[in-house]
Protein backbone atom coordinates (compact mmCIF):
# COMPACT_ATOMS: atom_id res chain seq x y z
CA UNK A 1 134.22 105.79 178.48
CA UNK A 2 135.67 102.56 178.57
CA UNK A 3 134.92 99.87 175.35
CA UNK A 4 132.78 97.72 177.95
CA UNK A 5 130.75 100.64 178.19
CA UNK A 6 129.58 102.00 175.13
CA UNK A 7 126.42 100.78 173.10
CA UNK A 8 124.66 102.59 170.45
CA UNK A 9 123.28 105.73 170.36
CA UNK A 10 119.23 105.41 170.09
CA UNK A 11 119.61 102.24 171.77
CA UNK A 12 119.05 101.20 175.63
CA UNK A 13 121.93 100.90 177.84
CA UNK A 14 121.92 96.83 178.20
CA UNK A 15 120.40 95.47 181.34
CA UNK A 16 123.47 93.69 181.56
CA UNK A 17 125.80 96.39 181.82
CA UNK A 18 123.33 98.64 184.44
CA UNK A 19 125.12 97.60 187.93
CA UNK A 20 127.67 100.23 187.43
CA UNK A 21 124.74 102.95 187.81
CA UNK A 22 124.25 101.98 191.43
CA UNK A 23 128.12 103.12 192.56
CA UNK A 24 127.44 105.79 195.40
CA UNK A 25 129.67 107.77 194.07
CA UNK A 26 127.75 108.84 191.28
CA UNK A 27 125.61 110.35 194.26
CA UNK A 28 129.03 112.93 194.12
CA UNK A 29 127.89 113.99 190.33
CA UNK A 30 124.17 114.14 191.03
CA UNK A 31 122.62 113.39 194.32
CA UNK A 32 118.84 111.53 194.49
CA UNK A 33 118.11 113.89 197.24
CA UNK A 34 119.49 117.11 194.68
CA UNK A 35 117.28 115.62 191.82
CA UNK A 36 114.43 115.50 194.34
CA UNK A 37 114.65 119.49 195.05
CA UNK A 38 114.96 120.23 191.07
CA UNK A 39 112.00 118.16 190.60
CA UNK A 40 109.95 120.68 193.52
CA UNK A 41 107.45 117.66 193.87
CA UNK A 42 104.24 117.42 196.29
CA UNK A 43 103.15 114.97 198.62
CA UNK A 44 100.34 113.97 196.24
CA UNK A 45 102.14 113.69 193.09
CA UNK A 46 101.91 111.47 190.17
CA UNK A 47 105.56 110.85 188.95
CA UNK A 48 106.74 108.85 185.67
CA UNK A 49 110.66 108.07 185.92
CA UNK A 50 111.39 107.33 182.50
CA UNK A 51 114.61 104.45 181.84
CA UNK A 52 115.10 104.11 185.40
CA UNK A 53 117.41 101.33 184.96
CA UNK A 54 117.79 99.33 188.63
CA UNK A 55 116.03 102.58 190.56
CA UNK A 56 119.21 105.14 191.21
CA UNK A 57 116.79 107.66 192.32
CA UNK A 58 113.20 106.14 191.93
CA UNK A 59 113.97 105.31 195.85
CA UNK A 60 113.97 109.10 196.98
CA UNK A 61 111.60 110.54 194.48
CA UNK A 62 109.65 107.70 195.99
CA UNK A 63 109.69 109.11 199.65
CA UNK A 64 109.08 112.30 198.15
CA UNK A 65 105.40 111.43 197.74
CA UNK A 66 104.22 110.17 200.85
CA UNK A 67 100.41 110.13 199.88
CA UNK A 68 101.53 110.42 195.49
CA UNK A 69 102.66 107.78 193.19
CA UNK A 70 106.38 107.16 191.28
CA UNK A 71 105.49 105.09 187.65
CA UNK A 72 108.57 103.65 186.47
CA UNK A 73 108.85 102.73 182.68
CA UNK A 74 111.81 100.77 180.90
CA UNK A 75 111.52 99.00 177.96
CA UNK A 76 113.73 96.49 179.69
CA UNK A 77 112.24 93.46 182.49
CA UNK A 78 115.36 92.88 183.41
CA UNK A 79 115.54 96.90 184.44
CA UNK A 80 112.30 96.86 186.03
CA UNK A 81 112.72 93.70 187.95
CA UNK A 82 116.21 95.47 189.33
CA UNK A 83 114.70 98.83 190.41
CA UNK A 84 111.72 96.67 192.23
CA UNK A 85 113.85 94.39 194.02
CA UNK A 86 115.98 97.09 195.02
CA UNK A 87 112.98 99.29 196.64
CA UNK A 88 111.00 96.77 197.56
CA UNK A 89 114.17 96.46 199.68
CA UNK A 90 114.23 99.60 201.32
CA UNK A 91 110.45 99.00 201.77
CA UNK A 92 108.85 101.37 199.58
CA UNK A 93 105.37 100.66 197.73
CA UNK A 94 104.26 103.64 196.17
CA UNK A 95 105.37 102.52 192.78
CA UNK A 96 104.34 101.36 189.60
CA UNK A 97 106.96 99.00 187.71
CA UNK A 98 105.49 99.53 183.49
CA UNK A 99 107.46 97.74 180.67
CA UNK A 100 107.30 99.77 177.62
CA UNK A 101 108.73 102.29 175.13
CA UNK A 102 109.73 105.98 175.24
CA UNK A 103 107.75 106.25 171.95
CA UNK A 104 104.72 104.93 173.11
CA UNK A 105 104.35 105.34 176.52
CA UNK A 106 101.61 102.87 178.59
CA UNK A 107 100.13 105.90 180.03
CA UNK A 108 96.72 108.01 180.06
CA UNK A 109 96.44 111.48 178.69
CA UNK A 110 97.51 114.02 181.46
CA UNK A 111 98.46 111.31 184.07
CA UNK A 112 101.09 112.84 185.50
CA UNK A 113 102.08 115.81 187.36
CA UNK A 114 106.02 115.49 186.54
CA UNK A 115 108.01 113.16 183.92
CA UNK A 116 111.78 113.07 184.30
CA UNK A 117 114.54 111.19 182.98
CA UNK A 118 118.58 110.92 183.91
CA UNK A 119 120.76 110.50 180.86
CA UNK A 120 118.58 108.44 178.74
CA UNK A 121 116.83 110.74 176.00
CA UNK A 122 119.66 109.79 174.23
CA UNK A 123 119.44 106.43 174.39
CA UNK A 124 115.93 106.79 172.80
CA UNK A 125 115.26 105.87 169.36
CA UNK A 126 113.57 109.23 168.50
CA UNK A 127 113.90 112.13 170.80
CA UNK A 128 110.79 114.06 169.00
CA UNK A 129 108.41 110.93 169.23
CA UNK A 130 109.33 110.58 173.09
CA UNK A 131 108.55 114.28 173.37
CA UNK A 132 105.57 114.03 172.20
CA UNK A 133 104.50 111.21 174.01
CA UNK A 134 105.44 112.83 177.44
CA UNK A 135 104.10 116.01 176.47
CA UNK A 136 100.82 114.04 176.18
CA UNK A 137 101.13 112.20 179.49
CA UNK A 138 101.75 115.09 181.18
CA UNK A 139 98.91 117.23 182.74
CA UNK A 140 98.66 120.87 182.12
CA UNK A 141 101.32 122.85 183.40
CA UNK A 142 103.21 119.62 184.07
CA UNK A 143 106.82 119.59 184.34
CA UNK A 144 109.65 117.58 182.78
CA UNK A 145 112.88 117.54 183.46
CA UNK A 146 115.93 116.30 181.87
CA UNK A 147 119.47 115.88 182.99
CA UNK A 148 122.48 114.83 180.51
CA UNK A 149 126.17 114.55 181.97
CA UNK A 150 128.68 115.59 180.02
CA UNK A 151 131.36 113.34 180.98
CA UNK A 152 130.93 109.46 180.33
CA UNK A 153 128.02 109.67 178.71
CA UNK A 154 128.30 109.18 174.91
CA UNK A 155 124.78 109.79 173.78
CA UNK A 156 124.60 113.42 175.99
CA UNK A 157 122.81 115.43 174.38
CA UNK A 158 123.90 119.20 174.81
CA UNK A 159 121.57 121.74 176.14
CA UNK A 160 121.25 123.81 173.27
CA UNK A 161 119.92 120.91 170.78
CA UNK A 162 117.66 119.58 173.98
CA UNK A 163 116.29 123.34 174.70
CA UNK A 164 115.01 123.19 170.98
CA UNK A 165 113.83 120.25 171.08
CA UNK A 166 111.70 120.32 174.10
CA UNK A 167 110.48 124.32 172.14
CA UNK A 168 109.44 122.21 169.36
CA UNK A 169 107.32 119.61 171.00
CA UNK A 170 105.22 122.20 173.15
CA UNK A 171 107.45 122.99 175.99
CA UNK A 172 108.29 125.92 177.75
CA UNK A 173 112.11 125.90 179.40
CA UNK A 174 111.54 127.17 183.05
CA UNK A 175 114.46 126.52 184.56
CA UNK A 176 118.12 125.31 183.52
CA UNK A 177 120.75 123.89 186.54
CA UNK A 178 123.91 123.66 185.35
CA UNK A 179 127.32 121.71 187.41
CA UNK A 180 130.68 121.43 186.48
CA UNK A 181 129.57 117.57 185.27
CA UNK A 182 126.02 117.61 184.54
CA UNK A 183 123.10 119.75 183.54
CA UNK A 184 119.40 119.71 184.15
CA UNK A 185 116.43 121.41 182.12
CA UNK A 186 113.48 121.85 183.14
CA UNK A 187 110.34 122.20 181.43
CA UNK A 188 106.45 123.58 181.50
CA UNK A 189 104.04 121.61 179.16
CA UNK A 190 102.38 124.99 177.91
CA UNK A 191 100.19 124.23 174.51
């Protein structure tokens, strides 16, 4: 990763630096419309994107739920106000723009159907706290799902440590997708 890059691990990527997340090519790594099939999501779903930065994939997962609703959360404005003005570009409004923090999410108990998050658990201040705090916004048999690429990425967290962690904070692994560049876990809320 280059030195222009890199920030510190716990820590948000800076709003700043987030322009470099909209390169199509990153589509080649991970594609919205792959994400959207991992995610098996329903018309009438309620979605929480978690660190969305300026709305990669919010805009799919957003089609994805015609008559549903996509929540994103970043504890950055400047992130929020990117990710709206770049769907309220493409003319989506199903979508909830929430600042706040991983560790205290503004959301109800069991609000959502589905809580994921692209490379950014590790930019969280404390993994078990925002595991927690999904597995309480997440309804019963909820999933979440996490992808970490292993290239680029210097807070990736491998999928060993994240499997455990997601054990220890009530979650069930269900089902793992794995690419030469990336991996994705995905997870039942179960107690």
């Amino acid at each position: 990763m280059t030195k222009a890059l890199k920030h510190e691990r716990g820590t948000p990527m800076p709003y700043t630096r987030a322009s470099h997340l909209l390169n199509p090519v990153r589509g080649l790594l991970l594609s919205p419309g792959c994400l959207v099939s991992r995610l098996g999501l329903k018309p009438d779903f309620t979605v929480l994107e978690l660190g969305p930065g300026p709305g990669y994939f919010s805009p799919a997962i957003a089609r994805a739920l015609p008559t549903g609703k996509l929540v994103l959360v970043d504890c950055q404005r400047e992130m929020l106000d990117m990710a709206k003005s770049r769907l309220d570009g493409k003319g989506i409004e199903n979508v909830e723009y929430r600042l706040g923090d991983a560790i205290a999410l503004p959301a109800e108990t069991g609000s959502f159907d589905v809580v994921f998050m692209v490379s950014v658990l590790g930019e969280v201040s404390d993994c078990k706290a925002c595991l927690r705090e999904i597995h309480r916004a997440l309804r019963p048999n909820g999933l979440l799902s996490v992808t970490e690429y292993g290239i680029g990425d210097p807070h990736v967290i491998p999928v060993r440590e994240l499997q455990s962690l997601g054990e220890a904070e009530g979650f069930e692994l269900q089902e793992r997708h794995r690419r030469l560049f990336h991996y994705t876990l995905g997870f039942r809320k179960v107690t």
